[in-house]
N, C-alpha and C. Protein backbone atom coordinates (compact mmCIF):
# COMPACT_ATOMS: atom_id res chain seq x y z
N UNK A 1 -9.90 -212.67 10.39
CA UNK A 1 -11.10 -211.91 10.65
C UNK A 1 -11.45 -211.00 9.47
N UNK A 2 -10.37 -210.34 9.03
CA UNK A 2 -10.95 -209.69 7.82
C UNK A 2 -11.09 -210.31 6.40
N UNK A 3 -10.45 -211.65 6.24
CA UNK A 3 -10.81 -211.99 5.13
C UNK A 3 -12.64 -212.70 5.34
N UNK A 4 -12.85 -212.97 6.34
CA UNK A 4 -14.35 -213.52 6.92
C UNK A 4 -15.47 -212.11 6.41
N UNK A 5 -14.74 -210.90 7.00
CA UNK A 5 -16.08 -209.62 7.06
C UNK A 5 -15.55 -209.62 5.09
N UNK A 6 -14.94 -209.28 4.47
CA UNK A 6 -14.84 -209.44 3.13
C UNK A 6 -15.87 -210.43 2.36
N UNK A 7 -15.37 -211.93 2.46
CA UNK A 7 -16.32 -213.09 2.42
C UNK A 7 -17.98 -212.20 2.46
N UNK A 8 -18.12 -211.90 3.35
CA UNK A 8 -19.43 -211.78 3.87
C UNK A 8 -19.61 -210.24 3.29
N UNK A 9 -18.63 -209.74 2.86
CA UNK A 9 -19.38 -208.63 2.16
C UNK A 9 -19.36 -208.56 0.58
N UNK A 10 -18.76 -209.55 0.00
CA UNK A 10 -19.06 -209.87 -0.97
C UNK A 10 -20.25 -210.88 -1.27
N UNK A 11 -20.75 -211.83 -0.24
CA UNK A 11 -21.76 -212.52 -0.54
C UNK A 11 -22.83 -211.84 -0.36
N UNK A 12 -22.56 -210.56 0.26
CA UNK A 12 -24.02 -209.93 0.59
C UNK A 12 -24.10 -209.11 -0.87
N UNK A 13 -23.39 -208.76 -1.37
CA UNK A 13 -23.43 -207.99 -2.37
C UNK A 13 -24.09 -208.56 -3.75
N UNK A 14 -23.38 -209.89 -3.80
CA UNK A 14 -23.74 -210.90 -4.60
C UNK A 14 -25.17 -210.99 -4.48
N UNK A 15 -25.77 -211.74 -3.31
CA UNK A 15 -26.90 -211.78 -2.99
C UNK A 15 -27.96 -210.38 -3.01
N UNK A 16 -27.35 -209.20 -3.49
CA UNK A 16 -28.58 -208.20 -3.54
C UNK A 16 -28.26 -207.80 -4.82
N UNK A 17 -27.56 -207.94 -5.87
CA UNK A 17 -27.39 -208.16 -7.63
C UNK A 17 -28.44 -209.08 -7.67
N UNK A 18 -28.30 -210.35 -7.36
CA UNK A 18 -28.85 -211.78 -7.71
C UNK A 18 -30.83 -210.80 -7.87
N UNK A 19 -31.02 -210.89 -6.08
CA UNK A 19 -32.05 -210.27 -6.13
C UNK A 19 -33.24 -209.26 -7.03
N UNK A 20 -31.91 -208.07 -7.44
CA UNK A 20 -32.49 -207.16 -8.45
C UNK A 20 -32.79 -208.25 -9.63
N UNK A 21 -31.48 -209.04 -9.45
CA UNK A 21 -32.02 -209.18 -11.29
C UNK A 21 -33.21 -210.48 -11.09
N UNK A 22 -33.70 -210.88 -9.70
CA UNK A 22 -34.98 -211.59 -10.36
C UNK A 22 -36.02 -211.02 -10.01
N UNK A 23 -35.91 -209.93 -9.13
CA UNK A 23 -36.86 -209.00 -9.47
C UNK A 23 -37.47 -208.35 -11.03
N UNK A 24 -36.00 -208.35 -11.42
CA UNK A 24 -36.65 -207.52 -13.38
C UNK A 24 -37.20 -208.80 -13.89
N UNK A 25 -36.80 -209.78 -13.88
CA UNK A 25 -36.90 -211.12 -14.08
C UNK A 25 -38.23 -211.38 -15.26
N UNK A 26 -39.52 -210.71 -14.99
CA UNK A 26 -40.07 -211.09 -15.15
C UNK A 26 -40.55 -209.67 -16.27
N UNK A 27 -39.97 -209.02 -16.30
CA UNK A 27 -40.36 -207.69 -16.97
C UNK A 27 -39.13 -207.88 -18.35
N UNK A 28 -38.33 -206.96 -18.01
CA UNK A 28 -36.80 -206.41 -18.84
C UNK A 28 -36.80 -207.93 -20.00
N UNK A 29 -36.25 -208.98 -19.19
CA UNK A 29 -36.15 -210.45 -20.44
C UNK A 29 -37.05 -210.21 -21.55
N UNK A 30 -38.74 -210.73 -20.74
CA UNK A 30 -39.39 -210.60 -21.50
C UNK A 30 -39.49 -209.71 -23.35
N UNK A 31 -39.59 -208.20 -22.40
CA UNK A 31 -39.37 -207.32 -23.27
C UNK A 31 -38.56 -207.17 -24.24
N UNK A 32 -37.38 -207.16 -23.81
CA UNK A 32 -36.31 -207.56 -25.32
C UNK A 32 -36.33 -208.22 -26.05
N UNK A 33 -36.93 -209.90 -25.46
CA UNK A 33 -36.93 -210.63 -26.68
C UNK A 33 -37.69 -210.50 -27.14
N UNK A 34 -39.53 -209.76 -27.17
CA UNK A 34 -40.22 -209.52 -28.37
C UNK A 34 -40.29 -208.07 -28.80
N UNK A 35 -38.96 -207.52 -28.18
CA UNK A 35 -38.71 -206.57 -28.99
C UNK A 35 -38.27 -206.88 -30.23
N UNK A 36 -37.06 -207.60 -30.32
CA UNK A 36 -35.91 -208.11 -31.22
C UNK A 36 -36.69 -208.82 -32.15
N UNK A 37 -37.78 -210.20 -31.26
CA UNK A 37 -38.20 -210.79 -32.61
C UNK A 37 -39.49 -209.75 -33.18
N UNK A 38 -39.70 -208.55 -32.89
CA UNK A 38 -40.59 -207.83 -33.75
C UNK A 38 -40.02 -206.97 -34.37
N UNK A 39 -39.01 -206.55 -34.23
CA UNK A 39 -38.13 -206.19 -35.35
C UNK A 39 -37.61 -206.96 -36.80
N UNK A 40 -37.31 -208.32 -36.25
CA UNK A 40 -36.97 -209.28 -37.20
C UNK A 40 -38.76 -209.47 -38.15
N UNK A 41 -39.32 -210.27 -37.66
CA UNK A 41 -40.56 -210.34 -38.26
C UNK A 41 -41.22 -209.19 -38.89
N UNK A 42 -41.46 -208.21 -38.53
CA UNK A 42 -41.89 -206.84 -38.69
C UNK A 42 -41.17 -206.50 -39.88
N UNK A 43 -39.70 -206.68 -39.98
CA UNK A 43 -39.09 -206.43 -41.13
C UNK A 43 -39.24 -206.88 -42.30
N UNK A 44 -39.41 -208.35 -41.71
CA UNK A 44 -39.58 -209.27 -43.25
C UNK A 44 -41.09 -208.88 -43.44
N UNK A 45 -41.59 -209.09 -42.67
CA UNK A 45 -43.12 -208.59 -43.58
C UNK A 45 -42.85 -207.32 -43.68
N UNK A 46 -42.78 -206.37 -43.48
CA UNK A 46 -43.10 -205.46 -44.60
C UNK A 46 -42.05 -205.08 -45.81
N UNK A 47 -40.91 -206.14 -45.93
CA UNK A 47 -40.19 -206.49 -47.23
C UNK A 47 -41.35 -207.15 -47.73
N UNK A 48 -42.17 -208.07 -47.66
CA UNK A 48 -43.50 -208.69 -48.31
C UNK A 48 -44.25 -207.94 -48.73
N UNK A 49 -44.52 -206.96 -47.83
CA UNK A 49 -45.63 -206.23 -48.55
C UNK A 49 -45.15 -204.78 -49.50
N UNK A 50 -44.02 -204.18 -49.75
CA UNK A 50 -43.19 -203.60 -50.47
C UNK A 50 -42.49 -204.60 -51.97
N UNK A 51 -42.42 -205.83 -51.49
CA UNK A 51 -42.16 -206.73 -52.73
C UNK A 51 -42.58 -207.34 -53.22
N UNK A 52 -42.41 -208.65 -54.51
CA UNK A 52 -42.80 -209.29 -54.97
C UNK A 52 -43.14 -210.57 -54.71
N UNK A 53 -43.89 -211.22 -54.92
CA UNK A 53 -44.51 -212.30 -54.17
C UNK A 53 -43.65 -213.31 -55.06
N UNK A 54 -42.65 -213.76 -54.22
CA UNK A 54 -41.70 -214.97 -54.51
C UNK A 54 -42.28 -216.64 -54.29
N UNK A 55 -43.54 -216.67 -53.46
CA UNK A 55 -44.43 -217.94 -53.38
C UNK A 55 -44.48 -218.26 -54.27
N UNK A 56 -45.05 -217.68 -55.41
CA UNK A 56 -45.58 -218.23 -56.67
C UNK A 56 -44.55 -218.99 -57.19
N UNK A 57 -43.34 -218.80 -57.00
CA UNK A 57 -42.38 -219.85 -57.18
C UNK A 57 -42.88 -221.11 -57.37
N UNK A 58 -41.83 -222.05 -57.53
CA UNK A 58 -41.51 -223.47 -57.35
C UNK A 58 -41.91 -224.25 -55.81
N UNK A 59 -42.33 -223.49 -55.23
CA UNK A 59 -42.44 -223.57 -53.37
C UNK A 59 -43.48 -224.74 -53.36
N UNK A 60 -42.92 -226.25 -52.83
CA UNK A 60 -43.87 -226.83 -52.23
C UNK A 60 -44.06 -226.55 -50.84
N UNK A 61 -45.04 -226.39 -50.76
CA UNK A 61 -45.83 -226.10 -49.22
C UNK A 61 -45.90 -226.90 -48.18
N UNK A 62 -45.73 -227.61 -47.64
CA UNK A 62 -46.65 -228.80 -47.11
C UNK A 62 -47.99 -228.47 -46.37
N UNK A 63 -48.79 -229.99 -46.33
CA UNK A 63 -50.31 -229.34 -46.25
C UNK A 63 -50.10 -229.06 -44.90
N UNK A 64 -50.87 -228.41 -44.60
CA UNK A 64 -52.17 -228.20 -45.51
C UNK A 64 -51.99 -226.53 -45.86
N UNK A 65 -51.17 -225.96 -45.76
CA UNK A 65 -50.84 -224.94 -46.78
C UNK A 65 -50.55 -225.02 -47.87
N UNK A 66 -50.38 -226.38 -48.69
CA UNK A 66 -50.25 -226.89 -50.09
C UNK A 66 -51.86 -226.10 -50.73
N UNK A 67 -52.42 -225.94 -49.86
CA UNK A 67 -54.03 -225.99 -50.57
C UNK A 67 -54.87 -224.43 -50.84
N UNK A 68 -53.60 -223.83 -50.46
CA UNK A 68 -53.83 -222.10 -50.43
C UNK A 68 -53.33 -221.67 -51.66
N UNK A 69 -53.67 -220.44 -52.06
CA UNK A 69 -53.41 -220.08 -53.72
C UNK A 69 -51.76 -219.44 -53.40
N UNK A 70 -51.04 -219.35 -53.94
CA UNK A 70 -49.58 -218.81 -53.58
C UNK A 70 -50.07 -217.24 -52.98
N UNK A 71 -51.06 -216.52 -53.52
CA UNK A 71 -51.06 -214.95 -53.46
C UNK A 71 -52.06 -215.02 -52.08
N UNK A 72 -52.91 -215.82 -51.54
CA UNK A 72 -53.63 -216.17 -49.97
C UNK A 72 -52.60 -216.24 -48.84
N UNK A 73 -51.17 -217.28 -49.46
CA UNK A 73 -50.49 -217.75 -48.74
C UNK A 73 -49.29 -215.97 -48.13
N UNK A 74 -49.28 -215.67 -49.22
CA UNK A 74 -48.18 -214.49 -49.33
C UNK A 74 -49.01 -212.83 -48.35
N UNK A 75 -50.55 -212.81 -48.15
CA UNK A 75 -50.94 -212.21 -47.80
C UNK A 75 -51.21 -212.72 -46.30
N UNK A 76 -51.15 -213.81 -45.87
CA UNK A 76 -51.36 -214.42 -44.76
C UNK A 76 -49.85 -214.28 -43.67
N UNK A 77 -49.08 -214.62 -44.47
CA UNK A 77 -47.66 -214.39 -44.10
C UNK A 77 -47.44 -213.08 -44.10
N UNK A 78 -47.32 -211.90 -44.71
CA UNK A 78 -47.52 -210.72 -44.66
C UNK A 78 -47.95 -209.91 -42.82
N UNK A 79 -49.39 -210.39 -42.92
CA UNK A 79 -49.95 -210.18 -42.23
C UNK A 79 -49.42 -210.23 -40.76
N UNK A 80 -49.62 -211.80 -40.72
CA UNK A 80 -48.83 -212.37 -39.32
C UNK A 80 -47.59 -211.77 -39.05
N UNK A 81 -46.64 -211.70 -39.96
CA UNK A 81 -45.48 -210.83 -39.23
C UNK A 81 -45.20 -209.60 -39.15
N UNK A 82 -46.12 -208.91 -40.03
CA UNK A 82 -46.53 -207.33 -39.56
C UNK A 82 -47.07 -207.12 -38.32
N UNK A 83 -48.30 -207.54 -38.41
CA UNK A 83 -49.40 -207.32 -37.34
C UNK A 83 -49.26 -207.98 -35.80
N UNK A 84 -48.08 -209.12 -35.83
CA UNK A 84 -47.53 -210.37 -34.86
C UNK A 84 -46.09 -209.43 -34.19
N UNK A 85 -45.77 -208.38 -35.28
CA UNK A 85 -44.41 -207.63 -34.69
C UNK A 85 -45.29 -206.59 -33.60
N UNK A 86 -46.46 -205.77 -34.46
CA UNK A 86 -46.91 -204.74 -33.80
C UNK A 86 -47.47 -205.52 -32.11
N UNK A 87 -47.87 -206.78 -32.18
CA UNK A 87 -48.25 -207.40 -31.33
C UNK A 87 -47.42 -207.81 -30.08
N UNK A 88 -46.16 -208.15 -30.33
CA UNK A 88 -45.02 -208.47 -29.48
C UNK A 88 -44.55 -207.02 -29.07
N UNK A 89 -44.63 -206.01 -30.16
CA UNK A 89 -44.07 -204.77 -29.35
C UNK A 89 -44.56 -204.33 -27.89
N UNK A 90 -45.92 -204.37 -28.39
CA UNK A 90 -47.18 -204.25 -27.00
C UNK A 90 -47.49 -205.09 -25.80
N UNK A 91 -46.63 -206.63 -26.07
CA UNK A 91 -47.45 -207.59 -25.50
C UNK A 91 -48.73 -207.57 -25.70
N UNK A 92 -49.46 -207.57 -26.53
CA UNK A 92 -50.76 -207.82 -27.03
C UNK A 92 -51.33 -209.35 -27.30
N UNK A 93 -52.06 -210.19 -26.87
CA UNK A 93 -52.24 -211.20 -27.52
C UNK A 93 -50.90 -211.97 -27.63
N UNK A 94 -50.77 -212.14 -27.07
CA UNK A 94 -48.71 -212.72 -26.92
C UNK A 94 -49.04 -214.13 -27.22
N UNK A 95 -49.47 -214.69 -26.69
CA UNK A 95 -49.41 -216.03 -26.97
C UNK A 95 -50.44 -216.71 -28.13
N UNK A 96 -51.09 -215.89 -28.77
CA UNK A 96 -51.61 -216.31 -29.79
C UNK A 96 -51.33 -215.81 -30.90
N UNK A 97 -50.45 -214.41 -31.17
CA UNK A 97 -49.25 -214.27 -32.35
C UNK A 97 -48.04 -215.14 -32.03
N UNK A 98 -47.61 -215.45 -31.06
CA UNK A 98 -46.64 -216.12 -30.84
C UNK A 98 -46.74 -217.62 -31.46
N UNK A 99 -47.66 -218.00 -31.22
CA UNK A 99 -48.18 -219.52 -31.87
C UNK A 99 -48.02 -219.26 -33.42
N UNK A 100 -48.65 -218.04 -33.58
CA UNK A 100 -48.88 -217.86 -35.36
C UNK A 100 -47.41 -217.76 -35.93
N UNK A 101 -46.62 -216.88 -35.59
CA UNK A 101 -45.33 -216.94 -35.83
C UNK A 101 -44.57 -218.18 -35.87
N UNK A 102 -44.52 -219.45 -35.14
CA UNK A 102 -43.88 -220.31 -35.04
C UNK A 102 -44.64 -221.12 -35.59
N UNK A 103 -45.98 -221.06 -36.19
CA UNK A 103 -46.37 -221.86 -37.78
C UNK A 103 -45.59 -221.60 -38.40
N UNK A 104 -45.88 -220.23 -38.73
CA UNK A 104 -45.12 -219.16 -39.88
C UNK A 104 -43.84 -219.87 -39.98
N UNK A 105 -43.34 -219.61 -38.74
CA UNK A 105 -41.48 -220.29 -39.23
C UNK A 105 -41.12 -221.59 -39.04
N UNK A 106 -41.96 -222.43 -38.92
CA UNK A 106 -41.74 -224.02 -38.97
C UNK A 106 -42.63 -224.37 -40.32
N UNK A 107 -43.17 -223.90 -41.29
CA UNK A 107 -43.75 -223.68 -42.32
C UNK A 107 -42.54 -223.12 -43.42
N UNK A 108 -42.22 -221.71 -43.28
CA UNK A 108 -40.79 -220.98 -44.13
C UNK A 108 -39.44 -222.17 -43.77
N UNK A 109 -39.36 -222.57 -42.27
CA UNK A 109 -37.87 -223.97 -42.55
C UNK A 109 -38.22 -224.95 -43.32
N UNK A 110 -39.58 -225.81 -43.26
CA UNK A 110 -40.01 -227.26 -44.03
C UNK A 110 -39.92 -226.35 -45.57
N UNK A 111 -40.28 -225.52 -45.86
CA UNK A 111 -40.67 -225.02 -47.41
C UNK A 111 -39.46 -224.75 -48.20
N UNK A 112 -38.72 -223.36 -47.24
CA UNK A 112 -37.79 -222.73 -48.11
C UNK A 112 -36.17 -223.36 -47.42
N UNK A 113 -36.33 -223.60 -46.38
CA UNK A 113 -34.57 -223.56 -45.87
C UNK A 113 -34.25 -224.78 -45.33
N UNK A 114 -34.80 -225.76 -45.31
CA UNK A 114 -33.95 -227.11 -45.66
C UNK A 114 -33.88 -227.64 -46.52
N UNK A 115 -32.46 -228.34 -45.98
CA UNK A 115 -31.92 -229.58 -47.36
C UNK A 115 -32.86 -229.59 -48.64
N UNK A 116 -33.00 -229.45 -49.97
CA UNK A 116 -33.13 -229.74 -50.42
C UNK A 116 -33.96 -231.30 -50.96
N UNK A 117 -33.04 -231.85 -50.97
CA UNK A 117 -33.42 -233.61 -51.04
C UNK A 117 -32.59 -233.70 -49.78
N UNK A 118 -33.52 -233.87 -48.58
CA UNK A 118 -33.19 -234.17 -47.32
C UNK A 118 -33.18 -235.89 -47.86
N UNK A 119 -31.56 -236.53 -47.78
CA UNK A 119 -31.70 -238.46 -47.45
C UNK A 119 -31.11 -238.50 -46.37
N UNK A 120 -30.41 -237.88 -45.80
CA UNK A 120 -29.56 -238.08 -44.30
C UNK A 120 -29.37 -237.04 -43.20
N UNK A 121 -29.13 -237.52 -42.26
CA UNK A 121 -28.78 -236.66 -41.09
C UNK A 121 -27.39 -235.78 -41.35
N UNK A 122 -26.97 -236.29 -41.98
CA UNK A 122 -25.73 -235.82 -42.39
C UNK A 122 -25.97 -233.94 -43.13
N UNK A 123 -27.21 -234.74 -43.84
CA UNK A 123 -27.41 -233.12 -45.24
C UNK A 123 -28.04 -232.39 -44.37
N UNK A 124 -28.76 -232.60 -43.14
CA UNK A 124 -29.90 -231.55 -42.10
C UNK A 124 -28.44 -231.05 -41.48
N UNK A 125 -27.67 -231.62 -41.01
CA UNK A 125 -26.48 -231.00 -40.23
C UNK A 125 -26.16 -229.91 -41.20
N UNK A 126 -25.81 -230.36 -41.87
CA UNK A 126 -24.98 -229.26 -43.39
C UNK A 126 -25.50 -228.03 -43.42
N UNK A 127 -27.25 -228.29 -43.09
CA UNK A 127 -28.03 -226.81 -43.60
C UNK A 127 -28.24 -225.92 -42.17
N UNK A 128 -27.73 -226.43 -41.35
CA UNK A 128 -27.93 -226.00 -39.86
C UNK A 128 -26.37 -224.21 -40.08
N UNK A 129 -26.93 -223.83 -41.13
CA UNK A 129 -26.28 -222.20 -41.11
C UNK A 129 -27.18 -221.12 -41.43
N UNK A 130 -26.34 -219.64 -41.98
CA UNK A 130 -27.53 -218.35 -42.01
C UNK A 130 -27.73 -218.98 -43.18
N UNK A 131 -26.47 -219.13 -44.18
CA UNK A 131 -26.46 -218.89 -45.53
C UNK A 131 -25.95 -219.97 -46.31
N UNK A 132 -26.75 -220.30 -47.97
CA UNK A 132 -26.09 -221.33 -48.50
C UNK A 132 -25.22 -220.47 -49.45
N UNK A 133 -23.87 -220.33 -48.82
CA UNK A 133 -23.05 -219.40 -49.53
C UNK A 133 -22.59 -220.45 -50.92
N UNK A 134 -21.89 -221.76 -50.32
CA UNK A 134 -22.12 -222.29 -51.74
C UNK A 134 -23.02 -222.53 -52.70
N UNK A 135 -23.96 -222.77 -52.45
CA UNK A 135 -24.92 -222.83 -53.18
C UNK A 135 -25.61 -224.28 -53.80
N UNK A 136 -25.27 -225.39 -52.61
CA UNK A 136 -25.17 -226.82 -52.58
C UNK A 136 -26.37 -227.26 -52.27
N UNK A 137 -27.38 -226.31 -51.75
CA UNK A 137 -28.70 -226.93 -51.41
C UNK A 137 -28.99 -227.57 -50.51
N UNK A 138 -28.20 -227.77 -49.43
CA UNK A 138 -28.10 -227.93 -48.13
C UNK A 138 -28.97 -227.20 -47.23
N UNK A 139 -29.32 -226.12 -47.55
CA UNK A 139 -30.08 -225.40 -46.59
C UNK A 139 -30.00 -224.41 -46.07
N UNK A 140 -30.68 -223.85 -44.92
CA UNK A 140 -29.73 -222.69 -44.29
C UNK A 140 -30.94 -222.19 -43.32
N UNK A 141 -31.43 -223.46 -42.21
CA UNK A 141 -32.18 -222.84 -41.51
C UNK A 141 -31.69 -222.71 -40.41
N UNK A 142 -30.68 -222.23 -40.04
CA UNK A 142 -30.09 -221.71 -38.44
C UNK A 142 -30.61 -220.80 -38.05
N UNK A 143 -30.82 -219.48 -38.91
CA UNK A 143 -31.56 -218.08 -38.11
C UNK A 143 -33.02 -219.15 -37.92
N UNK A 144 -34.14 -219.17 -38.81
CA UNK A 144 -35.27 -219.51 -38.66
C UNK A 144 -35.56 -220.32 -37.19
N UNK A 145 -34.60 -220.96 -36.75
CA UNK A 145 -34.42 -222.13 -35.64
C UNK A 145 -34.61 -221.26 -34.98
N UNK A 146 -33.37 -219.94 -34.44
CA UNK A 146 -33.73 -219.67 -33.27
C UNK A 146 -34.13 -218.62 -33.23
N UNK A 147 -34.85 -218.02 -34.25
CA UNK A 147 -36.41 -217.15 -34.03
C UNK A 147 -37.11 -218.61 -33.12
N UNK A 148 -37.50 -219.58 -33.94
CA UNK A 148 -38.39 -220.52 -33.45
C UNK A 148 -38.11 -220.98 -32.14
N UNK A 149 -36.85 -220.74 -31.63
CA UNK A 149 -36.49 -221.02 -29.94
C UNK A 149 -36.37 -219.73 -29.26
N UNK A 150 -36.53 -218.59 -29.67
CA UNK A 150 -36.80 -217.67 -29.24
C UNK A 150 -38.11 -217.60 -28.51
N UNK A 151 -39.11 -217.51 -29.48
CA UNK A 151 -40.71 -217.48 -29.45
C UNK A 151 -41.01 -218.41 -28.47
N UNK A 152 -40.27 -219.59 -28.11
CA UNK A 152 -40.70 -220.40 -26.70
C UNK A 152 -41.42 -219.70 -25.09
N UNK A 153 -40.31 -219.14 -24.99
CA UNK A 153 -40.36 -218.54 -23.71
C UNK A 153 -41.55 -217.64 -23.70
N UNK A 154 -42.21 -216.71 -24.96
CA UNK A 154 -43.29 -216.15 -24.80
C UNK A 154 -44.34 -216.73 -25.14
N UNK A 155 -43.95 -218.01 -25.62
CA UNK A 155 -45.29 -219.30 -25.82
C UNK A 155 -45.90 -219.69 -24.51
N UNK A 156 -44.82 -219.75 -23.88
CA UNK A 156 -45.29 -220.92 -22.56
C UNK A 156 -44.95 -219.43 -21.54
N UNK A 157 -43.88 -218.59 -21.00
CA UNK A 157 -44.57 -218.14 -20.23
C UNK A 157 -44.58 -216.36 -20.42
N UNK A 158 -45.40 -216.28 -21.85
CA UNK A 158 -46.23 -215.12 -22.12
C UNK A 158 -45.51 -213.60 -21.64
N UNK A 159 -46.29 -212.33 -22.27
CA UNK A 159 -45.40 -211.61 -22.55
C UNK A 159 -44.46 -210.51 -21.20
N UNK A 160 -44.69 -210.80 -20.48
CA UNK A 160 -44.21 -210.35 -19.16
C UNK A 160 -44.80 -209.15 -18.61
N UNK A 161 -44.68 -208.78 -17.16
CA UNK A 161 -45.10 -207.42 -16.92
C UNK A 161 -45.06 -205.66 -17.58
N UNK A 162 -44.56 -205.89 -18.12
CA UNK A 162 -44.20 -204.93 -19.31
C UNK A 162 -45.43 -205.08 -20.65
N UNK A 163 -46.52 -205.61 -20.28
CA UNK A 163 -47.05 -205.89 -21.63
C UNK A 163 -48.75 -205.30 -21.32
N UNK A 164 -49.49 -205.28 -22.29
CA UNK A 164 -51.06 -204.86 -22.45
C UNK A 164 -51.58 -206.20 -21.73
N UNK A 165 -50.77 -207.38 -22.28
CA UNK A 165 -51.31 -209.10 -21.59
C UNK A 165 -51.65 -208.62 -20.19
N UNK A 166 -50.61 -207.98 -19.67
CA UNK A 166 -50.54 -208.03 -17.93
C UNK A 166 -51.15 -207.53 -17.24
N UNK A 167 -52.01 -206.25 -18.15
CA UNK A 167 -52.26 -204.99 -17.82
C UNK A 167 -53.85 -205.70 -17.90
N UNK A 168 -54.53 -206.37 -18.77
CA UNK A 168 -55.65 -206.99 -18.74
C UNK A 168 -55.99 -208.53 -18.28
N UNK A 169 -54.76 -208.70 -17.54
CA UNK A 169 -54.83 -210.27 -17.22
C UNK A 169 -55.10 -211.42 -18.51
N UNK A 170 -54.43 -211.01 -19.33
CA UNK A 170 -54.81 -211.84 -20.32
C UNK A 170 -53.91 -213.25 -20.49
């Protein structure tokens, strides 16, 4: 008998944790993760706009950003992750900085952080880290990835109750 009222008072307990947390469910998640990725983004752009415009580099683009002047491209990027951080802080427009951002970083992986001379599955595995500590040209788009799997969840289901989105039905 008492291991039964136990049983049952641990499932009840269980069951009103469970509860709270899908109650926040839709708020708290949200919020952190475009907190975090507006910190990340927010940072690097305004390292962009404090530094030197490294585009002008050797950087092939692919199009159709091939067709932008390096210093268009560097102010565009700038922008978006300044103005895309201030945006996620707020839930503002969530799903249409959110889109811009995951150009942005499926644009910075094809350009700057894979393989090199991608010929195999083998060399994309290789570059799947932060850093090319050796210096083999392999790559090193692991962070960029999961910014880019981050940004999902506020792609598809937008910036949560916690946001200006929610507050205007947007």
């Amino acid at each position: 008998m008492l291991n039964n009222q136990l049983l049952l008072t641990g499932y009840n307990l269980y069951k009103t944790v469970i509860n709270y947390f899908i109650a926040i469910s839709d708020s708290i998640p949200p919020l952190l993760v475009r907190l975090f990725l507006a910190w990340e983004f927010g940072e690097a752009g305004f390292e962009k706009l404090h530094g030197t415009n490294w585009f002008a580099a050797d950087l092939d683009f692919p199009f159709p950003f091939n067709l932008l002047p390096p210093d268009i491209s560097w102010g565009i990027a700038t922008f978006f992750e300044i103005v895309g951080a201030f945006a996620l802080v707020f839930g503002f427009a969530t799903r249409f900085f959110t889109l811009s951002l995951m150009i942005l970083t499926v644009v910075a992986i094809v350009t700057v952080h894979l393989p090199e001379n991608l010929t195999s599955l083998n060399e994309l595995l290789n570059g799947y880290r932060f850093i090319d500590e050796e210096g083999d040209g392999f790559g090193n788009y692991k962070l960029p990835l999961i910014y880019l799997v981050m940004l999902l969840p506020l792609f598809f289901g937008g910036a949560g109750k916690l946001s200006i989105d929610r507050l205007i039905k947007y």
